[in-house]
Protein backbone atom coordinates (compact mmCIF):
# COMPACT_ATOMS: atom_id res chain seq x y z
CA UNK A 1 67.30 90.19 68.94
CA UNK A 2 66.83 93.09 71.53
CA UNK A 3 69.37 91.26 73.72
CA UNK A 4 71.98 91.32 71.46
CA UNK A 5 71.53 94.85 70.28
CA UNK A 6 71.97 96.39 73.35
CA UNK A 7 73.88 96.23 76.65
CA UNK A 8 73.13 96.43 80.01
CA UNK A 9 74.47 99.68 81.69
CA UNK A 10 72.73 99.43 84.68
CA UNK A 11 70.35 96.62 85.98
CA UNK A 12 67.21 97.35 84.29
CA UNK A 13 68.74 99.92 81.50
CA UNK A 14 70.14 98.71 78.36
CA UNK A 15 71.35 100.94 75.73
CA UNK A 16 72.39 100.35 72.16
CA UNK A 17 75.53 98.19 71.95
CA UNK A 18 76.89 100.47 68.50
CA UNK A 19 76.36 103.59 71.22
CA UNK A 20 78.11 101.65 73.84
CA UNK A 21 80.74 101.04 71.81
CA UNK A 22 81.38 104.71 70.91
CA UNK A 23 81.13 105.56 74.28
CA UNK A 24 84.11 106.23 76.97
CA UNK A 25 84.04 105.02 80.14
CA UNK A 26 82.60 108.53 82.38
CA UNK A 27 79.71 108.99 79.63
CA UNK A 28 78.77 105.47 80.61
CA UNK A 29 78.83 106.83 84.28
CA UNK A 30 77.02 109.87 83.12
CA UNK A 31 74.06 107.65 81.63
CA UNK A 32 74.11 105.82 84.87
CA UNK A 33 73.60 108.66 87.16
CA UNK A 34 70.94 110.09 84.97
CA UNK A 35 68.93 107.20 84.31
CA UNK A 36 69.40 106.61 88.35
CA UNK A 37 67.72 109.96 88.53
CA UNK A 38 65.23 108.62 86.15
CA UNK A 39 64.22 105.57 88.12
CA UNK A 40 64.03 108.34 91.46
CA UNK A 41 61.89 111.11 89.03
CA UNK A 42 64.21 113.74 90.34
CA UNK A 43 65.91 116.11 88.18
CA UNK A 44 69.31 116.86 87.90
CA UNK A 45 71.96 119.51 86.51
CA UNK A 46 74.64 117.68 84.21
CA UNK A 47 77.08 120.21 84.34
CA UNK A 48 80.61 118.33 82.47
CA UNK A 49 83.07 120.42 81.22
CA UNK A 50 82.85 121.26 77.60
CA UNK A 51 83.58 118.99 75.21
CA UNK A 52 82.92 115.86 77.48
CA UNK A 53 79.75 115.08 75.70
CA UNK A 54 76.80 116.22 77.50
CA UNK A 55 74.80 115.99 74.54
CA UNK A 56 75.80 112.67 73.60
CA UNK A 57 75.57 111.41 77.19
CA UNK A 58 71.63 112.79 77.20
CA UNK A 59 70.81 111.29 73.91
CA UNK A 60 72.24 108.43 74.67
CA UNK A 61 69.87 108.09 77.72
CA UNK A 62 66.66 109.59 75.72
CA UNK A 63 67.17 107.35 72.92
CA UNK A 64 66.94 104.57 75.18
CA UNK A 65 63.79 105.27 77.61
CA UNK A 66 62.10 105.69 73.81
CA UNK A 67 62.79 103.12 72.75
CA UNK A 68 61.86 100.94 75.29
CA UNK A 69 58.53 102.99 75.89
CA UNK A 70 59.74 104.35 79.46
CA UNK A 71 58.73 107.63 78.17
CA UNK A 72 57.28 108.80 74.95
CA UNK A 73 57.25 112.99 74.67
CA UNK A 74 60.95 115.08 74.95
CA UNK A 75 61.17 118.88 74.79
CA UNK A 76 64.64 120.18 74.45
CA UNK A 77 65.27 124.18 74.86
CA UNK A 78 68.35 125.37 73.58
CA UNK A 79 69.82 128.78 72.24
CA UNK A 80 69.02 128.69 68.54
CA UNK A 81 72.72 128.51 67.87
CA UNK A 82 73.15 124.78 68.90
CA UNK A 83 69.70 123.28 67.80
CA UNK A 84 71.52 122.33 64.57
CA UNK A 85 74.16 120.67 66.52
CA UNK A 86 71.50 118.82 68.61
CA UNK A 87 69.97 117.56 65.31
CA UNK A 88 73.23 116.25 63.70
CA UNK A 89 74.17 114.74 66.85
CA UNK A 90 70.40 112.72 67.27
CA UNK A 91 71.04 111.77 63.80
CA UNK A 92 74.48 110.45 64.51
CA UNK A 93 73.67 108.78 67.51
CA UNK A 94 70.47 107.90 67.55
CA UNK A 95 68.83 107.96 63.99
CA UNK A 96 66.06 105.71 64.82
CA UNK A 97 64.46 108.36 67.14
CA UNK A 98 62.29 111.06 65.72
CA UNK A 99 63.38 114.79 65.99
CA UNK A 100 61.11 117.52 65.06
CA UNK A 101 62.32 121.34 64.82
CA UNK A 102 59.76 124.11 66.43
CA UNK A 103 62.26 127.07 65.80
CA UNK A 104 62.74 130.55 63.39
CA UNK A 105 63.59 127.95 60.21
CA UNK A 106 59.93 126.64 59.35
CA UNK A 107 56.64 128.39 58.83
CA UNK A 108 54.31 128.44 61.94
CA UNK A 109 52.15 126.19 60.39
CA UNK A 110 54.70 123.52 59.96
CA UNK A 111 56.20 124.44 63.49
CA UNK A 112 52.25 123.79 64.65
CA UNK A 113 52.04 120.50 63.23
CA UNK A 114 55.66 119.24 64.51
CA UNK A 115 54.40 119.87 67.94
CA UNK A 116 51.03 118.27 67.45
CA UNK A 117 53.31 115.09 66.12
CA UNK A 118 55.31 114.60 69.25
CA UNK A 119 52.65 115.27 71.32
CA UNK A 120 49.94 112.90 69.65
CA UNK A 121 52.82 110.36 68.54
CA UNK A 122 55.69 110.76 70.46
CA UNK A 123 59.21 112.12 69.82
CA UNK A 124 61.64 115.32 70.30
CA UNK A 125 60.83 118.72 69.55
CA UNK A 126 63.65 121.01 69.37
CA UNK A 127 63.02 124.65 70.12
CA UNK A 128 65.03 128.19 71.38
CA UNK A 129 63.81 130.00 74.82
CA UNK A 130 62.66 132.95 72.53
CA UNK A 131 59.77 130.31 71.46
CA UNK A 132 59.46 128.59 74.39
CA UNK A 133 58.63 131.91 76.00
CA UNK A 134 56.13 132.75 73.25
CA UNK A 135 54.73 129.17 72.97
CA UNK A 136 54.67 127.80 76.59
CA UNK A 137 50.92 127.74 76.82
CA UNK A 138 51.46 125.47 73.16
CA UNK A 139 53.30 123.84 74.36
CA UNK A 140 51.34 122.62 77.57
CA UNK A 141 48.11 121.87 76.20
CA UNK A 142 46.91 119.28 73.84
CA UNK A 143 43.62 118.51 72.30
CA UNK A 144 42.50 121.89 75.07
CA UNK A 145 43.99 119.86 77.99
CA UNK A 146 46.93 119.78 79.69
CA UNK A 147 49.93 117.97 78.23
CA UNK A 148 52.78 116.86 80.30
CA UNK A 149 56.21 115.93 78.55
CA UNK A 150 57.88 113.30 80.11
CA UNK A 151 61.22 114.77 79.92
CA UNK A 152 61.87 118.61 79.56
CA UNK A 153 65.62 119.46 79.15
CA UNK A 154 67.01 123.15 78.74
CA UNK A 155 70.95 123.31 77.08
CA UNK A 156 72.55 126.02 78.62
CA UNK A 157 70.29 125.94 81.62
CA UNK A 158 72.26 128.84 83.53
CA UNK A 159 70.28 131.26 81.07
CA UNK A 160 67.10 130.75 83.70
CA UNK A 161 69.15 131.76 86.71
CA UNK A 162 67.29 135.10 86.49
CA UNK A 163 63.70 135.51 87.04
CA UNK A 164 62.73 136.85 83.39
CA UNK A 165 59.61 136.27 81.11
CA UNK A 166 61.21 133.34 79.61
CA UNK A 167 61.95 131.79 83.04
CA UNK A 168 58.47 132.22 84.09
CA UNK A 169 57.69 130.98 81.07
CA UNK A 170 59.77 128.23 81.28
CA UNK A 171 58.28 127.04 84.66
CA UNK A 172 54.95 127.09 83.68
CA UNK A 173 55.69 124.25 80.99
CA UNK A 174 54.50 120.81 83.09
CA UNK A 175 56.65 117.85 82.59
CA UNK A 176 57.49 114.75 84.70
CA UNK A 177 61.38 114.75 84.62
CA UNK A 178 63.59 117.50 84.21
CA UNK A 179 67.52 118.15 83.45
CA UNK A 180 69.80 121.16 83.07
CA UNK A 181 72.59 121.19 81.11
CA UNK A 182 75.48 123.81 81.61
CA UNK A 183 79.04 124.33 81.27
CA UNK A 184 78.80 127.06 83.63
CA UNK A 185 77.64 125.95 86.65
CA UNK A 186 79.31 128.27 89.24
CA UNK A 187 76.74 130.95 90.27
CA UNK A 188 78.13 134.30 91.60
CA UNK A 189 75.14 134.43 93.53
CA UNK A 190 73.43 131.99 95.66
CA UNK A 191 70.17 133.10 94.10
CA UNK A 192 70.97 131.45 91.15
CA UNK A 193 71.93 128.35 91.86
CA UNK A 194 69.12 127.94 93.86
CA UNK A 195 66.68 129.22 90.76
CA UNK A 196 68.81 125.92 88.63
CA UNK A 197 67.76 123.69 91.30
CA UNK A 198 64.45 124.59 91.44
CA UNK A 199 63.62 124.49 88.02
CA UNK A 200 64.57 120.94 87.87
CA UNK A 201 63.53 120.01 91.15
CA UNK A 202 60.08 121.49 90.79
CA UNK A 203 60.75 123.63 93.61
CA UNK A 204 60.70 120.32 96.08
CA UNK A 205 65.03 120.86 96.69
CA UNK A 206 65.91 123.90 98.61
CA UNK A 207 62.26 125.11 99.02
CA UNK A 208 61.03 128.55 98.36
CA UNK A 209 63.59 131.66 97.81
CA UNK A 210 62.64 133.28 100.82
CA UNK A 211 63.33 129.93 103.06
CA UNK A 212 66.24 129.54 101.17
CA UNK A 213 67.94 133.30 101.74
CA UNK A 214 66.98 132.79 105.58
CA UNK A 215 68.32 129.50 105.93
CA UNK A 216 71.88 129.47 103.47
CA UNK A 217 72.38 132.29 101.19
CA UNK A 218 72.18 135.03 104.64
CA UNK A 219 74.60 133.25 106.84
CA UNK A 220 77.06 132.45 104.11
CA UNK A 221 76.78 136.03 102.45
CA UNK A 222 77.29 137.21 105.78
CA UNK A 223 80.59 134.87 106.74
CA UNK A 224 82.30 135.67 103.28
CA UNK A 225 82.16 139.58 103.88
CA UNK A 226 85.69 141.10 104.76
CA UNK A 227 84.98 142.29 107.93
CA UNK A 228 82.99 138.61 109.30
CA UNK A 229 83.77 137.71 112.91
CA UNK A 230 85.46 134.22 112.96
CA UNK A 231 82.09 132.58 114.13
CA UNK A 232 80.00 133.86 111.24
CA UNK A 233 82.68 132.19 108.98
CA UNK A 234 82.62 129.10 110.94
CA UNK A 235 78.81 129.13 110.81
CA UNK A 236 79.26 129.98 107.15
CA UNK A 237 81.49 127.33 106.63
CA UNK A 238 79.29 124.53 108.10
CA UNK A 239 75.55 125.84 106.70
CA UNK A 240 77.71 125.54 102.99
CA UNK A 241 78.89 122.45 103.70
CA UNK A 242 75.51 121.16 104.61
CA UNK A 243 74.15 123.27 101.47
CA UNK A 244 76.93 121.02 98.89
CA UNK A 245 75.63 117.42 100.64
CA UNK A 246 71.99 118.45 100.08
CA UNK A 247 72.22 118.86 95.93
CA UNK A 248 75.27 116.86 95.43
CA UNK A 249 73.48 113.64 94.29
CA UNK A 250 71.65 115.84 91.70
CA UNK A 251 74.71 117.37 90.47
CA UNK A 252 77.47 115.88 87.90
CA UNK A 253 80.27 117.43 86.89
CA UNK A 254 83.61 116.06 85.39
CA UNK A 255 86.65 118.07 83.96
CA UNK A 256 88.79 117.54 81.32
CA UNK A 257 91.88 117.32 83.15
CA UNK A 258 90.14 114.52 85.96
CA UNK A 259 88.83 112.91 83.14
CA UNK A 260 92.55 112.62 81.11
CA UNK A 261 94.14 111.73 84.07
CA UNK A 262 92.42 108.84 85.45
CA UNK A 263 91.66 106.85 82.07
CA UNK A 264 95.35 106.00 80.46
CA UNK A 265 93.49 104.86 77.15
CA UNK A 266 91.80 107.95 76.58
CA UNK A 267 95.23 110.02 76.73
CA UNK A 268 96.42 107.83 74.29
CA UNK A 269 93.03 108.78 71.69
CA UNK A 270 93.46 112.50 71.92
CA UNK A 271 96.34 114.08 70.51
CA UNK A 272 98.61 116.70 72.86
CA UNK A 273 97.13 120.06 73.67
CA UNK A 274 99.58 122.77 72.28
CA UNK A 275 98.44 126.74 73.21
CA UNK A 276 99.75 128.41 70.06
CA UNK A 277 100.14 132.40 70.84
CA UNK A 278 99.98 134.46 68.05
CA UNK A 279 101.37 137.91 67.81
CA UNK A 280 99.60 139.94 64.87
CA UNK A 281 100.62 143.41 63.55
CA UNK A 282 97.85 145.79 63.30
CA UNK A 283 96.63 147.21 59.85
CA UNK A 284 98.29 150.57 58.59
CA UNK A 285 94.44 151.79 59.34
CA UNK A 286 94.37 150.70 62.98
CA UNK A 287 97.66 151.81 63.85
CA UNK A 288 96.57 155.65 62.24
CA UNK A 289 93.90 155.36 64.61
CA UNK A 290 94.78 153.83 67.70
CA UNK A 291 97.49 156.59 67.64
CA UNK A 292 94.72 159.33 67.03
CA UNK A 293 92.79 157.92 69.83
CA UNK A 294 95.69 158.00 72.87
CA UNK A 295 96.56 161.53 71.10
CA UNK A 296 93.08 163.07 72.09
CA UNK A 297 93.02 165.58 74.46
CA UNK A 298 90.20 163.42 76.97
CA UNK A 299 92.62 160.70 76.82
CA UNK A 300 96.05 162.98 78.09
CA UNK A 301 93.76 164.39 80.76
CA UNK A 302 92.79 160.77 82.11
CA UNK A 303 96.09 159.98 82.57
CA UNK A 304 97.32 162.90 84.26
CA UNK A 305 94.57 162.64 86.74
CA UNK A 306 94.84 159.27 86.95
CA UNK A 307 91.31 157.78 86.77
CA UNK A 308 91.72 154.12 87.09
CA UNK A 309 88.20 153.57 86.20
CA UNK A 310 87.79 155.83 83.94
CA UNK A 311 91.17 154.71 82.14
CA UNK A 312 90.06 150.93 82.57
CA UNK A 313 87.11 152.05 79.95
CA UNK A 314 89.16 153.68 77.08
CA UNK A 315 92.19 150.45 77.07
CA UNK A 316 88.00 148.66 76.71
CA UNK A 317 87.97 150.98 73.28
CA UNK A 318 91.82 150.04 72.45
CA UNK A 319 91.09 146.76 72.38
CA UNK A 320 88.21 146.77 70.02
CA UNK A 321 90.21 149.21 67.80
CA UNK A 322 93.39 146.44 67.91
CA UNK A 323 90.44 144.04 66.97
CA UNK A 324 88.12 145.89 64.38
CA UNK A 325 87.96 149.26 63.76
CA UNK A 326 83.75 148.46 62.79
CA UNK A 327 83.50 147.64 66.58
CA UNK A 328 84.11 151.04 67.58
CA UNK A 329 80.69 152.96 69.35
CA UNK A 330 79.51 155.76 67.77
CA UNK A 331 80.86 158.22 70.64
CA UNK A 332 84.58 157.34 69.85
CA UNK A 333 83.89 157.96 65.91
CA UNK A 334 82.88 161.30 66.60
CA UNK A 335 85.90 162.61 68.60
CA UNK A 336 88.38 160.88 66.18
CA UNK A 337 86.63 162.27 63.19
CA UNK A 338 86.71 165.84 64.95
CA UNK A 339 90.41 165.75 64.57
CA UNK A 340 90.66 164.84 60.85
CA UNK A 341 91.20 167.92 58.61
CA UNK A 342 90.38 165.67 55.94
CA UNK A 343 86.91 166.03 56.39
CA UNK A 344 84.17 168.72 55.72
CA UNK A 345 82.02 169.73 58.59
CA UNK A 346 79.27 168.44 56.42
CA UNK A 347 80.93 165.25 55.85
CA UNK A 348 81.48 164.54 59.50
CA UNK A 349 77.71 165.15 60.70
CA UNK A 350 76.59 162.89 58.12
CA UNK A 351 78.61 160.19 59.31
CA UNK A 352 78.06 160.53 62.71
CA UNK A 353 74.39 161.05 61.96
CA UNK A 354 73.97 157.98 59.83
CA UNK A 355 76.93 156.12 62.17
CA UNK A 356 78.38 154.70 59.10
CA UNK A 357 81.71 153.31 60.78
CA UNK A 358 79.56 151.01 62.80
CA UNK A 359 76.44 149.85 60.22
CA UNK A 360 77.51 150.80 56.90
CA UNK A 361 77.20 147.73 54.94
CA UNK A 362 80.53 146.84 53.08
CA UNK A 363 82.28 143.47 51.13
CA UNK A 364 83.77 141.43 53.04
CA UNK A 365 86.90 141.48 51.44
CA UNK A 366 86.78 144.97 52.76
CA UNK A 367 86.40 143.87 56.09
CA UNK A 368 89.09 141.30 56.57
CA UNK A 369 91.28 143.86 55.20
CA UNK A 370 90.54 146.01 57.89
CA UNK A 371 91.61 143.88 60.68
CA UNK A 372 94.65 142.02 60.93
CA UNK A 373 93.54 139.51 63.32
CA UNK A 374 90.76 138.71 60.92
CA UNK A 375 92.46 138.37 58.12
CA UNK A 376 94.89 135.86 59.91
CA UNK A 377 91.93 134.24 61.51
CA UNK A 378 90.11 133.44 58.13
CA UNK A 379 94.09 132.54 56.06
CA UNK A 380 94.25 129.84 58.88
CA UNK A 381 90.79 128.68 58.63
CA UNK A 382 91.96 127.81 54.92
CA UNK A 383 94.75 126.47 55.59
CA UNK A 384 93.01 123.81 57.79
CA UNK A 385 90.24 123.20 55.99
CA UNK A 386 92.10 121.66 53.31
CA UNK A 387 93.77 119.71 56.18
CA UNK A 388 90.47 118.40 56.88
CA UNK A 389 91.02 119.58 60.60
CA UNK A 390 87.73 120.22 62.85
CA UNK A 391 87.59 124.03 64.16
CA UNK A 392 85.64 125.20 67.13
CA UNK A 393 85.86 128.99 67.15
CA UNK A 394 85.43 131.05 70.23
CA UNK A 395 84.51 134.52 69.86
CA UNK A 396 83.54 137.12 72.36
CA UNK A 397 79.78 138.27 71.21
CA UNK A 398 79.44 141.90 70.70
CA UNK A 399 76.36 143.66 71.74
CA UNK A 400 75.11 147.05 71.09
């Protein structure tokens, strides 16, 4: 019966045959090269452009190794944001396997007892780095000794490329294979992909930081500077080189446009990518103050003295204005409110004071009215919802 339930992907690795069937033909390479770092119990970054199916392709392998006892305990870290997504895609793909949530959503107690359940029974726990910071000793004991998860995965992996409390954390947690999962994998700084590899190499890759800096990140740092003599590129050129062959076999990535190109019978799935640019007129309200803004007297005296940088920072405010006037920082209220005569002296402290344009609470049909790029966003979000279209949203996050 197991036989004809699942196929062979690899000699000695058989997954599902209705997940097989779903799959294309570069997750199936995918599974291969991470249950090849299975069988080696190295870890690996699986860094496919988005919307490849990283998740599928690592559920796909999980589901699998559980099933067929090759490992029993998973712990999966991910922003809280895409735990829900991690859960309907388990339950989609794998519905057999038992998922447990340890995030903000239950009580402690029942948080508590979802950990116990994987750990005692077996399973995957679900949890954000927040909690995996404030429950990593949890999370590595059982019964008041050690516990070791087989597999410990982290979604969005590029979040431990600095050394913070939750990356300490992080590293403390024991476990006997390891993956990282990113869409970003380019580091700006050598110091960073080196802190990816050796959280899911155990440190047993590129060694300690301090060998590493001496041995790559110096030498190339030093041959990419503008004013490198032609031997410290060459030397720069050769110790990168060497660098790329030594984590290559624990690196996948794929991009969309590789990916569309070399398999015809994809192309013909996926419908035509059209780039749709959308010009939207500002509310009467933005325009009133995006004009008050370039009329203040700061603003004419930046441009007559021509401070890039300090110009570069107000078209920063211009932009937020063009996109909500609530995004606006409490500085920039307070010189545009100087200006209107509408306004009491009293009126204006108390704004500032309380710094109602930024966290006075108001109905939302007040707030798509205020932004015309909004209110267009949210009329089109209609409009294909009763399509029945799928919408992934991108938004830039705004921080205070």
């Amino acid at each position: 019966m197991v036989s004809s339930e699942y196929t062979e992907v690899v000699k000695g690795f058989k997954v599902k045959k209705a997940v097989f069937d779903r799959l294309y033909d570069y997750q199936v390479d995918g599974i291969k090269w991470l249950y090849k770092l299975f069988v080696q119990e190295a870890g690996g970054i699986l860094a496919d452009d988005m919307g490849l199916g990283k998740t599928i392709q690592t559920i796909a392998l999980l589901s699998s190794l559980l099933y067929f006892d090759k490992i029993k305990s998973v712990l999966i870290v991910a922003p809280s944001t895409l735990l829900i997504n991690w859960g309907k895609e388990f339950r989609s793909w794998a519905p057999d396997v038992k998922v447990f949530k340890f995030d903000g959503s239950v009580s402690s107690n029942v948080r508590l007892r979802a950990l116990e359940n994987v750990q005692r029974n077996g399973g995957v726990l679900l949890t954000t780095y927040d909690l995996c910071r404030n429950y990593a000793d949890t999370f590595s004991q059982c019964d008041w000794r050690q516990f070791i998860w087989d597999y410990f995965i982290l979604d969005e992996g590029h979040k431990i490329k600095n050394p913070t409390k939750t990356t300490k954390a992080i590293y403390n947690i024991p476990s006997r294979h390891r993956l990282v999962i990113t869409g970003t994998p380019v580091q700006n700084k050598l110091k960073e992909l080196w802190a990816l590899y050796d959280f899911a190499m155990k440190g047993t890759l590129l060694g300690t930081y301090r060998s590493f800096k001496m041995r790559y990140e110096d030498p190339i740092t030093k041959g990419l500077s503008k004013d490198a003599m032609m031997k410290d590129m060459i030397k720069a050129n050769k110790i990168a080189e060497n660098l790329r062959q030594i984590y290559e076999p624990y690196f996948l990535r794929r991009e969309k446009q590789e990916i569309f190109n070399s398999n015809r019978d994809l192309k013909l799935k996926l419908p035509i990518k059209i780039d749709w640019v959308v010009w939207i007129r500002l509310t009467q309200e933005q325009i009133n103050v995006y004009r008050d803004f370039i009329a203040l007297d700061s603003i004419k005296e930046l441009i007559l003295r021509e401070n890039k940088k300090s110009i570069f920072l107000h078209i920063l405010t211009l932009k937020k204005i063009c996109d909500h006037l609530r995004l606006l920082s409490k500085n920039v209220c307070e010189q545009l409110l100087s200006k209107n005569d509408s306004l009491s002296e009293n009126e204006m402290e108390k704004i500032i004071e309380e710094d109602q344009m930024v966290n006075i609470e108001v109905p939302d049909e007040i707030l798509i009215a205020e932004s015309g790029k909004l209110a267009f966003c949210l009329d089109l979000l209609e409009e294909l919802k009763e399509k029945n279209h799928r919408v992934l949203l991108f938004s830039q996050k705004n921080g205070k």
